[in-house]
C-alpha atoms as a PDB file:
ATOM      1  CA  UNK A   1      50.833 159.674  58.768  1.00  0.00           C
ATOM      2  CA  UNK A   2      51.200 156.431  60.511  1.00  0.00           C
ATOM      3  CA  UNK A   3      52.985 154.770  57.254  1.00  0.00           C
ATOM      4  CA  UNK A   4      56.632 153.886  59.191  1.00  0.00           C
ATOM      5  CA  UNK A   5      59.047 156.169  57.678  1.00  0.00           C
ATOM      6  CA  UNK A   6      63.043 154.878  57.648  1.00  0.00           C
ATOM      7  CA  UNK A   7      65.974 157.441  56.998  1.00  0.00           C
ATOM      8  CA  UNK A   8      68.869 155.970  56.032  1.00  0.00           C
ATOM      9  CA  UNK A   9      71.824 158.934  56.480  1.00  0.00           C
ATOM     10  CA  UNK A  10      75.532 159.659  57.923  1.00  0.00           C
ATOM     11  CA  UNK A  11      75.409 163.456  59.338  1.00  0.00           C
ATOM     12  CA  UNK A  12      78.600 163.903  57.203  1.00  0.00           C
ATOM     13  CA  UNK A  13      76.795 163.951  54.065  1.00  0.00           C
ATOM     14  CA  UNK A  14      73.640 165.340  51.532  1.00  0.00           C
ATOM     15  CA  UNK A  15      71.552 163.358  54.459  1.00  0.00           C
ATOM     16  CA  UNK A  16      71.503 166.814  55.778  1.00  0.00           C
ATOM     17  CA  UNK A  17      69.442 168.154  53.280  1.00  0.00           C
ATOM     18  CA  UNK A  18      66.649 165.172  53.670  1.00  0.00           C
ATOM     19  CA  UNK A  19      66.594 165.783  57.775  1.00  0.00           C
ATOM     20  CA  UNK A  20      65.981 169.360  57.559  1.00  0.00           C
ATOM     21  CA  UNK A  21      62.814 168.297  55.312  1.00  0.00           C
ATOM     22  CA  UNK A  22      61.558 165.739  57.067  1.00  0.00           C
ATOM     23  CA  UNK A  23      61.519 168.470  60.413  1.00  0.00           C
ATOM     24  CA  UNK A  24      59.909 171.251  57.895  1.00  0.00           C
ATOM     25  CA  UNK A  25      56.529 168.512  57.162  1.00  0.00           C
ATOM     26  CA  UNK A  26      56.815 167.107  60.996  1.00  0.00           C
ATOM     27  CA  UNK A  27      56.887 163.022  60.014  1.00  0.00           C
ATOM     28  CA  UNK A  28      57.635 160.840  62.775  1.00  0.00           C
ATOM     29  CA  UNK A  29      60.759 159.123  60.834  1.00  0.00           C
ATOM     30  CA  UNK A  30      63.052 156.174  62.425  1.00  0.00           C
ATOM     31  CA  UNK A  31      66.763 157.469  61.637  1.00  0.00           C
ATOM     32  CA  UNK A  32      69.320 154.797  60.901  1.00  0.00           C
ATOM     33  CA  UNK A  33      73.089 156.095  60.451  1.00  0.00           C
ATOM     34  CA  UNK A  34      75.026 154.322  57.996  1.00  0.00           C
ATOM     35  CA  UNK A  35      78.478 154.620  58.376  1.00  0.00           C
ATOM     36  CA  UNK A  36      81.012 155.527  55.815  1.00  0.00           C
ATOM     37  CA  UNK A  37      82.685 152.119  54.160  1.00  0.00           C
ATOM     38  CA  UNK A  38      81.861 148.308  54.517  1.00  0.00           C
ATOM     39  CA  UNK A  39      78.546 149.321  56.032  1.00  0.00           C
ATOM     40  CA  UNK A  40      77.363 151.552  53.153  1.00  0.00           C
ATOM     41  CA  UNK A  41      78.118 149.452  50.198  1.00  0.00           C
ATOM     42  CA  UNK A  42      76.625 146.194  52.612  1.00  0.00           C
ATOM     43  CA  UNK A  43      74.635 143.922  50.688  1.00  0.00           C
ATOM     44  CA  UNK A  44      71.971 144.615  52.783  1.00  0.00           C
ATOM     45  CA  UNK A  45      72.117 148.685  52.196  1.00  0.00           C
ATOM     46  CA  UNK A  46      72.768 147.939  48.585  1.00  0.00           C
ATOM     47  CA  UNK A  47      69.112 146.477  48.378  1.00  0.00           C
ATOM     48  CA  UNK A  48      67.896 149.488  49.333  1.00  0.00           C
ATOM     49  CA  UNK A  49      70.298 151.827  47.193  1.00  0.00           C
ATOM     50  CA  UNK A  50      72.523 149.944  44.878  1.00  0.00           C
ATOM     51  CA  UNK A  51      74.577 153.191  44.649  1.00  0.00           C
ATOM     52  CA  UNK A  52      75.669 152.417  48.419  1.00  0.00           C
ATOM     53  CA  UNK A  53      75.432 156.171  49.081  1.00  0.00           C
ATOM     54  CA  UNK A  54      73.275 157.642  51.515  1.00  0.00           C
ATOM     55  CA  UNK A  55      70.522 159.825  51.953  1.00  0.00           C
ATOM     56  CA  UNK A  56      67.233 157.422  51.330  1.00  0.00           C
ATOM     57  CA  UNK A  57      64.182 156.479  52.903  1.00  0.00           C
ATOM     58  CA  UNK A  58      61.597 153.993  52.942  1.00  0.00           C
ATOM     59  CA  UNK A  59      57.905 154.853  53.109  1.00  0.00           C
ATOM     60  CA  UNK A  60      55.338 152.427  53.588  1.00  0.00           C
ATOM     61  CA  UNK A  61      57.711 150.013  51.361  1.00  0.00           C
ATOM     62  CA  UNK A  62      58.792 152.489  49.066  1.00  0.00           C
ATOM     63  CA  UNK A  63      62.368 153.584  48.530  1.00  0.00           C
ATOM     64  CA  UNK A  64      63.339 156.623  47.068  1.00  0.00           C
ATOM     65  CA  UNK A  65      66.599 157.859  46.856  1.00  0.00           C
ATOM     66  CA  UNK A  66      68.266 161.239  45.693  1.00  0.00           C
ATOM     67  CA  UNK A  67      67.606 164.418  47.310  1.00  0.00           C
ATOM     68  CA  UNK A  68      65.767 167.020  44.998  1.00  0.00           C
ATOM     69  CA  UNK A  69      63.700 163.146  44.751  1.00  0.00           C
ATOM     70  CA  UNK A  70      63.292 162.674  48.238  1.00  0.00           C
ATOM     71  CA  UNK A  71      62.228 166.275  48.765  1.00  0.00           C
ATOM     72  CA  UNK A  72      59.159 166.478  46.148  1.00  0.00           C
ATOM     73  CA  UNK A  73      58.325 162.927  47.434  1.00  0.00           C
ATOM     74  CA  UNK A  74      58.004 163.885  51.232  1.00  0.00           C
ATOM     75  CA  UNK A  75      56.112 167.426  49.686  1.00  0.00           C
ATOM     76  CA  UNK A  76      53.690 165.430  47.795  1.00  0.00           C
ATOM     77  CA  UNK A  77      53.410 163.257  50.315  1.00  0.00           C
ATOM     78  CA  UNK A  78      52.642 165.645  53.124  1.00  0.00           C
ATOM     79  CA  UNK A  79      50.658 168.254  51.028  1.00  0.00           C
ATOM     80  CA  UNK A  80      48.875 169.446  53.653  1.00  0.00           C
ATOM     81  CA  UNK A  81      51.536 170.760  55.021  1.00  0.00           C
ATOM     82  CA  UNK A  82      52.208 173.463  52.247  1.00  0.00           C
ATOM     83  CA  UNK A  83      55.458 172.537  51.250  1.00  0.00           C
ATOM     84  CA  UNK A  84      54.174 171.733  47.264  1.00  0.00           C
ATOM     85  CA  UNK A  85      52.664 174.400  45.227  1.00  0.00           C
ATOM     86  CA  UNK A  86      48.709 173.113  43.961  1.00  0.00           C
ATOM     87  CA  UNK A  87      49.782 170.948  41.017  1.00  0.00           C
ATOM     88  CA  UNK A  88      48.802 174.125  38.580  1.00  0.00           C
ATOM     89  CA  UNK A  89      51.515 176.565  40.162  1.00  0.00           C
ATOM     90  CA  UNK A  90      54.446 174.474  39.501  1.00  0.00           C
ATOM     91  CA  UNK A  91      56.216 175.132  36.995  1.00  0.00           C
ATOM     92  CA  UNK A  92      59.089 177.832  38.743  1.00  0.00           C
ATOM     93  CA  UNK A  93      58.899 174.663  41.152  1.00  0.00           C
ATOM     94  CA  UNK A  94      59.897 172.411  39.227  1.00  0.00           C
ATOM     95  CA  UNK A  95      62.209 173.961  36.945  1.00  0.00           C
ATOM     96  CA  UNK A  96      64.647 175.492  39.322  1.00  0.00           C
ATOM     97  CA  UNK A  97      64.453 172.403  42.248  1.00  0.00           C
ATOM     98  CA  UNK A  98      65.788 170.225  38.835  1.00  0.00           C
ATOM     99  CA  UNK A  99      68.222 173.468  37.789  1.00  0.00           C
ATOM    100  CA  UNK A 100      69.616 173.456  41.329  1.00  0.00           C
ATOM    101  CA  UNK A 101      69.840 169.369  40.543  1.00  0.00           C
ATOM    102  CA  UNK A 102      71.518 169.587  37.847  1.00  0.00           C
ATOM    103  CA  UNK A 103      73.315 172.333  36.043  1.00  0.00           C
ATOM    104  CA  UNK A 104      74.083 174.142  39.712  1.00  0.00           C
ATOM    105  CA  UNK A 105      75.518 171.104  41.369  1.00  0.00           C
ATOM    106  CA  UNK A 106      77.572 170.056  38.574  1.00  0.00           C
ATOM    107  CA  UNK A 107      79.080 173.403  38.239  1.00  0.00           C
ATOM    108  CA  UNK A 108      79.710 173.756  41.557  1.00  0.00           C
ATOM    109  CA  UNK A 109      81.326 170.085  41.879  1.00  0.00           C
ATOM    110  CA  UNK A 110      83.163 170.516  38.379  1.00  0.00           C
ATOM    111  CA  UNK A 111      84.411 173.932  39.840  1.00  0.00           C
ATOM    112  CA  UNK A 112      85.659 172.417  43.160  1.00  0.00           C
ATOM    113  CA  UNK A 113      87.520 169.433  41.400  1.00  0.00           C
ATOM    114  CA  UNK A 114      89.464 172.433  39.362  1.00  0.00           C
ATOM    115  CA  UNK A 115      87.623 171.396  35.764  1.00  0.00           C
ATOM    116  CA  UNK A 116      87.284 174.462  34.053  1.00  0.00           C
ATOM    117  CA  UNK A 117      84.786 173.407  30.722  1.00  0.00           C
ATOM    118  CA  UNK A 118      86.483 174.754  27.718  1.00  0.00           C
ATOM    119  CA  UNK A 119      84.581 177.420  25.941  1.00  0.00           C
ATOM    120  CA  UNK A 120      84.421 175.345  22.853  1.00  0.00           C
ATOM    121  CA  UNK A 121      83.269 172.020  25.102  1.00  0.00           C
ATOM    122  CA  UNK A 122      80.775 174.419  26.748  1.00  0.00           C
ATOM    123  CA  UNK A 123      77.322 173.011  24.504  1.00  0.00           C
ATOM    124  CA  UNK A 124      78.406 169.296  25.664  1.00  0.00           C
ATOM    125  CA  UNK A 125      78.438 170.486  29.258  1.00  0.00           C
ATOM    126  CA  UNK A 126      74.485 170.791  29.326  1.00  0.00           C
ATOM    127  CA  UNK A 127      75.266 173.984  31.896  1.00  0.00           C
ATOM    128  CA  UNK A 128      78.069 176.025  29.673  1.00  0.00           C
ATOM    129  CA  UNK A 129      80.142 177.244  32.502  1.00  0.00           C
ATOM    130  CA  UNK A 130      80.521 178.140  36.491  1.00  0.00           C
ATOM    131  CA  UNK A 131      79.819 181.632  35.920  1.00  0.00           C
ATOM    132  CA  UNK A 132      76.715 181.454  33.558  1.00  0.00           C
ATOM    133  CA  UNK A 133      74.878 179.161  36.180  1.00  0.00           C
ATOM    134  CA  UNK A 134      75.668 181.440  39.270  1.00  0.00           C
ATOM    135  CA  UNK A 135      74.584 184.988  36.611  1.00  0.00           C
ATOM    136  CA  UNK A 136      70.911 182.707  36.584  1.00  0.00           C
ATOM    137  CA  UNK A 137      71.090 181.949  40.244  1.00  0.00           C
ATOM    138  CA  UNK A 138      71.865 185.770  41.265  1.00  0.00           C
ATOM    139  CA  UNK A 139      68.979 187.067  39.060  1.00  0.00           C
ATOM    140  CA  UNK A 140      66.307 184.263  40.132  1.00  0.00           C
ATOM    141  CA  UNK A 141      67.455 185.462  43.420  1.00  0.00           C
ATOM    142  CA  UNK A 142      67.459 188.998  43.185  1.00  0.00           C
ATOM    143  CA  UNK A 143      63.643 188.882  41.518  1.00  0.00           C
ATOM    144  CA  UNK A 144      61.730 187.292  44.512  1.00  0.00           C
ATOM    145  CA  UNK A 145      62.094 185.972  48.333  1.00  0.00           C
ATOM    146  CA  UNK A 146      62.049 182.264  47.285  1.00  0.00           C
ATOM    147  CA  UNK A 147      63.238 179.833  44.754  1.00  0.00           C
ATOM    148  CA  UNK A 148      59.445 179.199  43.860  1.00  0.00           C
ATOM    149  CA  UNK A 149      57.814 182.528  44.355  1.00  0.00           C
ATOM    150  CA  UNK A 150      56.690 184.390  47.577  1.00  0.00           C
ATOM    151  CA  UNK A 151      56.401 181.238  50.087  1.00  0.00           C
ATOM    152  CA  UNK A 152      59.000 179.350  51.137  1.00  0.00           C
ATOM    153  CA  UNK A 153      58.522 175.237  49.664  1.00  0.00           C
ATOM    154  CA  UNK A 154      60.471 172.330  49.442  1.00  0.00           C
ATOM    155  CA  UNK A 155      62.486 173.326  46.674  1.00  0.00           C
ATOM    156  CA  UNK A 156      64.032 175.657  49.328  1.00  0.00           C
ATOM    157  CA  UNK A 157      65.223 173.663  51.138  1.00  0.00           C
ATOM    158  CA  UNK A 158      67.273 171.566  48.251  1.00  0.00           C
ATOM    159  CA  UNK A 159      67.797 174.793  46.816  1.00  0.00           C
ATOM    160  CA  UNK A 160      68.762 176.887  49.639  1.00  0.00           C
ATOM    161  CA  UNK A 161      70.858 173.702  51.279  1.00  0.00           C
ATOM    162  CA  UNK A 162      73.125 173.578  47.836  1.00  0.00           C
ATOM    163  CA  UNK A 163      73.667 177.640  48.556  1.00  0.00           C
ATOM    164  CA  UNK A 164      74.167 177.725  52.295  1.00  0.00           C
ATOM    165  CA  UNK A 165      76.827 174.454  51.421  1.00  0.00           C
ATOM    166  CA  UNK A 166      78.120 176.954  48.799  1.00  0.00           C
ATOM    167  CA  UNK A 167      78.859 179.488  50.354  1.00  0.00           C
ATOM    168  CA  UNK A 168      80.368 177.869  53.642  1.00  0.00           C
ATOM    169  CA  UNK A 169      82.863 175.857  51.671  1.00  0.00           C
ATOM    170  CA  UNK A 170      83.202 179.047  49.148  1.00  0.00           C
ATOM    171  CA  UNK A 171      82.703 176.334  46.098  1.00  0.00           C
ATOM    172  CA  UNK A 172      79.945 179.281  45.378  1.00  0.00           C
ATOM    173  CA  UNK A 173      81.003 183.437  45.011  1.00  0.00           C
ATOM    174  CA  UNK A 174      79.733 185.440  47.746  1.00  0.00           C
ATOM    175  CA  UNK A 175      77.314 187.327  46.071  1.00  0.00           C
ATOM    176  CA  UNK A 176      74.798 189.761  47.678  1.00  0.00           C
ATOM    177  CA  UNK A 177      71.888 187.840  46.134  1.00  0.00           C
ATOM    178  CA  UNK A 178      72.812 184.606  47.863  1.00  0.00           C
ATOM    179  CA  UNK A 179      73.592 185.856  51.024  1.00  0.00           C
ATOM    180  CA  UNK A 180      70.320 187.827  51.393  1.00  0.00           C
ATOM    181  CA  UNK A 181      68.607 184.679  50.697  1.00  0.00           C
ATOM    182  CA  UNK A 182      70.464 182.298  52.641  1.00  0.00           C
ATOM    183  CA  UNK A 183      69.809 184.463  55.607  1.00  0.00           C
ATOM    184  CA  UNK A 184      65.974 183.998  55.339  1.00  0.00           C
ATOM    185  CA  UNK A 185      66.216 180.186  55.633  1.00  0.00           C
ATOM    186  CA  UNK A 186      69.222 179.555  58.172  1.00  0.00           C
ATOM    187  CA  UNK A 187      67.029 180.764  60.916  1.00  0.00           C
ATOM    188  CA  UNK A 188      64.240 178.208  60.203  1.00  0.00           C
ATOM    189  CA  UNK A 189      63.073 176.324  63.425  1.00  0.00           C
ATOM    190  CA  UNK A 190      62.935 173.069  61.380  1.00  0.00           C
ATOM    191  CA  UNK A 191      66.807 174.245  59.704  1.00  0.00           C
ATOM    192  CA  UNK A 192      68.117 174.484  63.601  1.00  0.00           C
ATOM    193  CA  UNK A 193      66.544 171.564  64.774  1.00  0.00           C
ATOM    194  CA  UNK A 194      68.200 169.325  61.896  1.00  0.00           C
ATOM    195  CA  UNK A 195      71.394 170.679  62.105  1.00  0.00           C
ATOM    196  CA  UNK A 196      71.013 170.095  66.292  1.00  0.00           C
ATOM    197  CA  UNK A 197      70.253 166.292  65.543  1.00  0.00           C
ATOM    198  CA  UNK A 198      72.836 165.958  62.868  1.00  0.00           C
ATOM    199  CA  UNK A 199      75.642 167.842  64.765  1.00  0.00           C
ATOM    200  CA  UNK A 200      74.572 165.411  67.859  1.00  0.00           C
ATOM    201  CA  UNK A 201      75.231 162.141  65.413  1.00  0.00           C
ATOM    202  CA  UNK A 202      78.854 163.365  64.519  1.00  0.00           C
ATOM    203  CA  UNK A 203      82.328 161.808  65.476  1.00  0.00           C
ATOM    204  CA  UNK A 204      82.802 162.606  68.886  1.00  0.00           C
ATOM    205  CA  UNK A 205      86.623 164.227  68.781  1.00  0.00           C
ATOM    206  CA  UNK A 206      89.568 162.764  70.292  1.00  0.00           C
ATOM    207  CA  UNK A 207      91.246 163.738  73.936  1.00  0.00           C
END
């Protein structure tokens, strides 16, 4: 599309997850790094996310912000490119992309920070607890290649990023099930190609 497409990203954050999409659809995208601290919480970045963080774009004037956002967006967006199931088929699309958005990563971030949810606090936590998320994960998982089916789509790659992140940092358990599936995606042309131009953008170290 010849709409000008801006990403706004540091290679040291959830940016990660919006570059690997934007090389799965093949947009021609301007990338601008923002750097941790004055520059991200700028008044000029501010006006185009007023949460100062990073990932976001700008489409033809639009900004979006948020990832599992970002991801349907550039999906819908580039429908031809078969990252969206038709409009019909969505529903294990949508429900697990927004699972993975919210109960997964706020179990997984809860977990990290060492706040256990106590079982009787476990109906205010919208999730319950660490281990019933990952139990839904394992068996979605174990029942079919993709988050979404058969064929590998968008929600994948917000999906699959949160797992692969997971089970790097071991904030997620090991289990067979994620493994198995993580290996599918990690070899993705568009998955090595991001990580090449985000690995390229990082702090060069010290001699």
């Amino acid at each position: 599309m010849a709409t000008e497409l801006m990403f706004y990203t540091n290679p040291m954050s959830r940016g990660r997850i919006v570059r690997w999409m934007l090389e799965e659809i093949g947009a021609e995208y301007q990338t601008e790094v923002v750097e941790y601290g004055p520059a991200m919480k700028s008044a000029e970045y501010l006006a185009i996310n007023p949460m100062g963080k990073v990932p976001a774009i700008v489409h033809g004037g639009k900004t979006i912000t948020e990832c599992a956002a970002i991801c349907a967006y550039l999906a819908d967006t580039y429908f031809e490119v078969g990252l969206a199931p038709p409009v019909a088929e969505r529903a294990a699309y949508y429900r697990w992309l927004f699972y993975f958005a919210g109960p997964v990563e706020s179990a997984v971030i809860n977990r990290s920070l060492g706040l256990e949810v106590p079982p009787d606090k476990e109906m205010m936590m919208g999730y319950g607890n660490f281990t019933a998320v990952m139990d839904v994960v394992e068996q979605l998982l174990t029942s079919q290649r993709y988050i979404a089916g058969d064929s590998f789509t968008a929600a994948d790659v917000y999906c699959g990023s949160q797992i692969g992140w997971g089970l790097q940092f071991k904030s997620m358990e090991a289990r067979p099930a994620f493994a198995a599936y993580w290996a599918r995606l990690n070899t993705r042309a568009a998955y090595l190609r991001a990580n090449a131009l985000d690995d390229a953008l990082l702090p060069k170290p010290a001699h």
